[in-house]
N, C-alpha and C. Protein backbone atom coordinates (compact mmCIF):
# COMPACT_ATOMS: atom_id res chain seq x y z
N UNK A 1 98.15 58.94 103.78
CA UNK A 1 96.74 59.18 104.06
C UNK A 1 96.00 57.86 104.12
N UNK A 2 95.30 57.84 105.36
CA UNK A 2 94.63 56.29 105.43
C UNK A 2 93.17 56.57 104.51
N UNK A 3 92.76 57.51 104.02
CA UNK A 3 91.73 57.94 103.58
C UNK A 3 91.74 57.23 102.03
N UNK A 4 91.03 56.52 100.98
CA UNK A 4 91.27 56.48 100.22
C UNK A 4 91.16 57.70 99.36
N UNK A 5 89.83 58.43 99.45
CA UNK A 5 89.11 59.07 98.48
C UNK A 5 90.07 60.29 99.41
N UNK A 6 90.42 60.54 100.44
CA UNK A 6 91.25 61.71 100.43
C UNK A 6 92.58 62.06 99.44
N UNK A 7 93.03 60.70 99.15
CA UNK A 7 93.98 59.91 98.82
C UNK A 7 93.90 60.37 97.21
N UNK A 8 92.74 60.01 96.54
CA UNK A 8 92.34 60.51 95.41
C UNK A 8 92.55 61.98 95.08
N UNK A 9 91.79 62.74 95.90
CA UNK A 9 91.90 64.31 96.05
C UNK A 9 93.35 64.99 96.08
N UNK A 10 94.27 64.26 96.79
CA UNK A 10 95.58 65.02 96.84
C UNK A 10 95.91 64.11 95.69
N UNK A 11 96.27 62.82 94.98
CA UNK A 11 96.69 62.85 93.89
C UNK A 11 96.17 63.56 92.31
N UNK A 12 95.10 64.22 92.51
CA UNK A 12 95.00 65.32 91.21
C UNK A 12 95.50 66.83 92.05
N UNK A 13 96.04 66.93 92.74
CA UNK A 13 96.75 68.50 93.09
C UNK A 13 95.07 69.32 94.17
N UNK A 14 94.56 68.81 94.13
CA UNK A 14 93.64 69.77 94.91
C UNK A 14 94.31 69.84 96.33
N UNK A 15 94.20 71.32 96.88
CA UNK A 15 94.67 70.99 98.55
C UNK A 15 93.33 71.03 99.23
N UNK A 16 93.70 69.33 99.75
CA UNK A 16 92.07 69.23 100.34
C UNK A 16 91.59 70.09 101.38
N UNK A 17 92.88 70.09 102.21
CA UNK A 17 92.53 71.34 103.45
C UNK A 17 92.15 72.25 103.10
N UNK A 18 92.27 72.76 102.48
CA UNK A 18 92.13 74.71 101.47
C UNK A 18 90.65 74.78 101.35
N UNK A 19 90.31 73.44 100.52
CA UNK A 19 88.79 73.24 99.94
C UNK A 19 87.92 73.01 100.86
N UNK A 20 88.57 72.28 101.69
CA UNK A 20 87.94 72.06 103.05
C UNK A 20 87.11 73.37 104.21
N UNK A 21 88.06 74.16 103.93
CA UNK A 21 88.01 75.45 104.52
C UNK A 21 87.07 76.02 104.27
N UNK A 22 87.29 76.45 102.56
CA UNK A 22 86.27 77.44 101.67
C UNK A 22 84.80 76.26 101.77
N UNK A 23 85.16 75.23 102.14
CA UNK A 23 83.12 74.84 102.21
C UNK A 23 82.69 75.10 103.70
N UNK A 24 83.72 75.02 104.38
CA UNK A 24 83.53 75.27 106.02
C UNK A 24 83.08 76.92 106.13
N UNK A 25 83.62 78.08 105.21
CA UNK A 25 83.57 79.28 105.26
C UNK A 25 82.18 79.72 104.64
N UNK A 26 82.02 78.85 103.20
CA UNK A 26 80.79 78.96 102.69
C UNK A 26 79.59 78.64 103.34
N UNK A 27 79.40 77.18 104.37
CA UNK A 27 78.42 76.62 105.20
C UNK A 27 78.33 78.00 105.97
N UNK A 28 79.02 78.09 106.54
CA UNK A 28 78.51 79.50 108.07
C UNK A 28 77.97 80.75 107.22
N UNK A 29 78.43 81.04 106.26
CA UNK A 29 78.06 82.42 105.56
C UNK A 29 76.42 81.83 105.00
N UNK A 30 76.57 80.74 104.37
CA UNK A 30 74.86 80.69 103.99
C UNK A 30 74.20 80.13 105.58
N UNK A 31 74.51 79.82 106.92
CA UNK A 31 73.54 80.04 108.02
C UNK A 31 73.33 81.59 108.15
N UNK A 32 74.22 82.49 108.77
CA UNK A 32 74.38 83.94 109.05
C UNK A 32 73.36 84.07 107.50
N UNK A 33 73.79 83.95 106.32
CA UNK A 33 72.61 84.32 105.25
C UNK A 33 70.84 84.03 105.39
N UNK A 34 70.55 83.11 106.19
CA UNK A 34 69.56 82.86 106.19
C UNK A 34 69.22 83.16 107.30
N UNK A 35 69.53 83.41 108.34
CA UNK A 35 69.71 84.45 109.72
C UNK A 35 69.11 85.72 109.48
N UNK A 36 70.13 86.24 108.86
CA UNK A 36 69.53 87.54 108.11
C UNK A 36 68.08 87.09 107.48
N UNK A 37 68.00 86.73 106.42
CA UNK A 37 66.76 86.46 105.52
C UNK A 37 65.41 86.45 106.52
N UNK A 38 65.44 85.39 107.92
CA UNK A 38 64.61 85.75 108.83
C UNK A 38 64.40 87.02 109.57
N UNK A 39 65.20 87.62 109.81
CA UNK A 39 65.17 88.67 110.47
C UNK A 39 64.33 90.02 109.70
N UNK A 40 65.02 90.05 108.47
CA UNK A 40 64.41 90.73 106.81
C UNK A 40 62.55 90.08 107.01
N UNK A 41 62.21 89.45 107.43
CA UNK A 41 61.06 88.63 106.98
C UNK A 41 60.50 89.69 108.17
N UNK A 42 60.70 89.19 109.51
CA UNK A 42 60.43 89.41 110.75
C UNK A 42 60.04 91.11 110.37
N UNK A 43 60.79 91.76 110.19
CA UNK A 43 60.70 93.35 109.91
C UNK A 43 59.75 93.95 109.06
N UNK A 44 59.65 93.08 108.19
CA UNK A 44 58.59 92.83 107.22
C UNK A 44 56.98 92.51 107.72
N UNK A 45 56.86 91.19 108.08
CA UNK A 45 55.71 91.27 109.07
C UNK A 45 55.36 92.09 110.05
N UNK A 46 56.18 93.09 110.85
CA UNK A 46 55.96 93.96 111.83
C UNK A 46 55.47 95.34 110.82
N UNK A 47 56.55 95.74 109.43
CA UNK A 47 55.98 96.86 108.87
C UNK A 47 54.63 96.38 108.67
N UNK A 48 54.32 95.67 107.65
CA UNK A 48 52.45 94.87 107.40
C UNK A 48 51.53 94.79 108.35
N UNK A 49 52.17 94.55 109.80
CA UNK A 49 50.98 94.87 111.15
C UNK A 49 51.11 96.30 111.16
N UNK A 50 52.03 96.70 111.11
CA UNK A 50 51.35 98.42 111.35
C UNK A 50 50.87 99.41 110.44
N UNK A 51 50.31 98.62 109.37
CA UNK A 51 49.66 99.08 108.45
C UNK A 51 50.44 99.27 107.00
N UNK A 52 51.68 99.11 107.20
CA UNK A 52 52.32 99.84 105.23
C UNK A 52 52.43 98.56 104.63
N UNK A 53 52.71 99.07 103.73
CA UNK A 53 52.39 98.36 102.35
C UNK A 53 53.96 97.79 101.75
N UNK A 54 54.09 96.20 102.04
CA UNK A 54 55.07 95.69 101.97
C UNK A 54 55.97 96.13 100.29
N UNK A 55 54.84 95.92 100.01
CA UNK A 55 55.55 96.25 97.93
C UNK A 55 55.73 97.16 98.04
N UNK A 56 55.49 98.51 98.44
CA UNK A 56 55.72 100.03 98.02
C UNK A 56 56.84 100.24 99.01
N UNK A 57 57.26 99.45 100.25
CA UNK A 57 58.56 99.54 100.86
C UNK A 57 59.63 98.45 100.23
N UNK A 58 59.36 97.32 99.53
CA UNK A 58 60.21 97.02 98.95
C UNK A 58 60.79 97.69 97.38
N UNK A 59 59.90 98.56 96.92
CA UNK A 59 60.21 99.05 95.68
C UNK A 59 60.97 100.34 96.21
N UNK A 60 60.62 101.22 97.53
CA UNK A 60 61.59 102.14 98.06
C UNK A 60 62.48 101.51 98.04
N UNK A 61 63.32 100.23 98.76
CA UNK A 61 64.91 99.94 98.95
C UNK A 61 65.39 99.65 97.70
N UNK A 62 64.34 99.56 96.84
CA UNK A 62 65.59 99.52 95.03
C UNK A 62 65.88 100.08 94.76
N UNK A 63 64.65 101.28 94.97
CA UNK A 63 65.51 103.03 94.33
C UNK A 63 65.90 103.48 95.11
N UNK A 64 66.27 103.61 96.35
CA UNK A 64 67.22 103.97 97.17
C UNK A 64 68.62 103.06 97.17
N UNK A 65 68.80 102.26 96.44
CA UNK A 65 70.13 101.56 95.66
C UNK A 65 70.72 102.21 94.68
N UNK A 66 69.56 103.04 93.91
CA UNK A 66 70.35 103.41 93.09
C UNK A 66 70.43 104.71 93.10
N UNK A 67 71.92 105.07 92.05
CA UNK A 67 72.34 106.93 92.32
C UNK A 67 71.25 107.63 91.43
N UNK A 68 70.92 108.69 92.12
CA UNK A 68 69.95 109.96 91.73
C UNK A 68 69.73 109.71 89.72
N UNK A 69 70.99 109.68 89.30
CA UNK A 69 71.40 109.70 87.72
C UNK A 69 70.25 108.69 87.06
N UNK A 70 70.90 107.76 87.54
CA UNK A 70 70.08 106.22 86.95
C UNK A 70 68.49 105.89 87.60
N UNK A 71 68.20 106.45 88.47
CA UNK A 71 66.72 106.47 88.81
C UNK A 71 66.00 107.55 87.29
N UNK A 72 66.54 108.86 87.41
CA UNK A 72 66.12 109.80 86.71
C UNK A 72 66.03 109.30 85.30
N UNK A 73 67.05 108.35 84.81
CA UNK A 73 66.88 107.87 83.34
C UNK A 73 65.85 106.65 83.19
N UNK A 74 65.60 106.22 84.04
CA UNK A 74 64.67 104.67 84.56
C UNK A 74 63.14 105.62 84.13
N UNK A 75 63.02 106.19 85.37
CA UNK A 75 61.62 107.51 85.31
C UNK A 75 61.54 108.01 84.19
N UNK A 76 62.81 108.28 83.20
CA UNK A 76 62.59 109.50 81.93
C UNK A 76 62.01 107.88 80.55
N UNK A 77 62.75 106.67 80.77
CA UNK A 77 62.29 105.81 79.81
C UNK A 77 60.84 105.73 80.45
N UNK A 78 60.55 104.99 81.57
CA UNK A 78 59.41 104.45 81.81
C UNK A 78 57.80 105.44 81.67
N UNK A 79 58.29 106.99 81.80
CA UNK A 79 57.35 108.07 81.11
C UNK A 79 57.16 107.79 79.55
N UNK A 80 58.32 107.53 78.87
CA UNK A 80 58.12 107.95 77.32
C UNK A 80 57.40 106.34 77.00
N UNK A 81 57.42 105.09 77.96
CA UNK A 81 56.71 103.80 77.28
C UNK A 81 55.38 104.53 77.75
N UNK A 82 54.98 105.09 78.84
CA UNK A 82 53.51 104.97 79.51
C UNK A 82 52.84 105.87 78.23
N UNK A 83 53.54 107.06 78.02
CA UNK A 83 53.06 107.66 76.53
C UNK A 83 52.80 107.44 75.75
N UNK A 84 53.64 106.46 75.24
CA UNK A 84 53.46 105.44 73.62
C UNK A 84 52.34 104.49 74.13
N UNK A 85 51.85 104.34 75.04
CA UNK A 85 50.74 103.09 75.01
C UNK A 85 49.34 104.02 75.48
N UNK A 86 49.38 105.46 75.66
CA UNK A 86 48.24 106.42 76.11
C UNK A 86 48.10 106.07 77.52
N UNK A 87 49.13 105.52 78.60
CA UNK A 87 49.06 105.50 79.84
C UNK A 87 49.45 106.47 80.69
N UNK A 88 49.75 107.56 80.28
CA UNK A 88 50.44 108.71 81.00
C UNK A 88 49.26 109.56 81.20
């Protein structure tokens, strides 16, 4: 290897190609990630021009993450705090 510091890398056992790869694989996945992220934005500004309400559609896609079960126990704690403080 005419490389020194490549040179370095293969004498502690790393395979530089391998590593090479997984940052080459990681770089494109965080562009396509932030691709997305605009697009998410874009959809966002179009719901807000046509009038809805960005927070009350982002708090829909959380509980629509989760199964029926674990919403219902979320709702059954967050009733019994609003009670204990006379917010219910």
């Amino acid at each position: 290897m005419s490389n020194p510091a490549m040179a370095d890398v293969a004498d502690t056992g790393v395979a530089a190609d391998e590593l090479k790869q997984f940052i080459e694989r990681l770089e494109r996945l965080e562009e396509e990630k932030a691709g997305i992220a605009g697009d998410i934005k874009e959809v966002f500004a179009e719901l807000k021009g046509r009038g809805f309400d960005s927070k009350a559609v982002r708090h829909i896609l959380r509980i629509r993450k989760k199964d029926q079960a674990e919403r219902q126990e979320e709702d059954a704690i967050l009733e019994l705090y609003l009670q204990a403080l006379g917010m219910a």
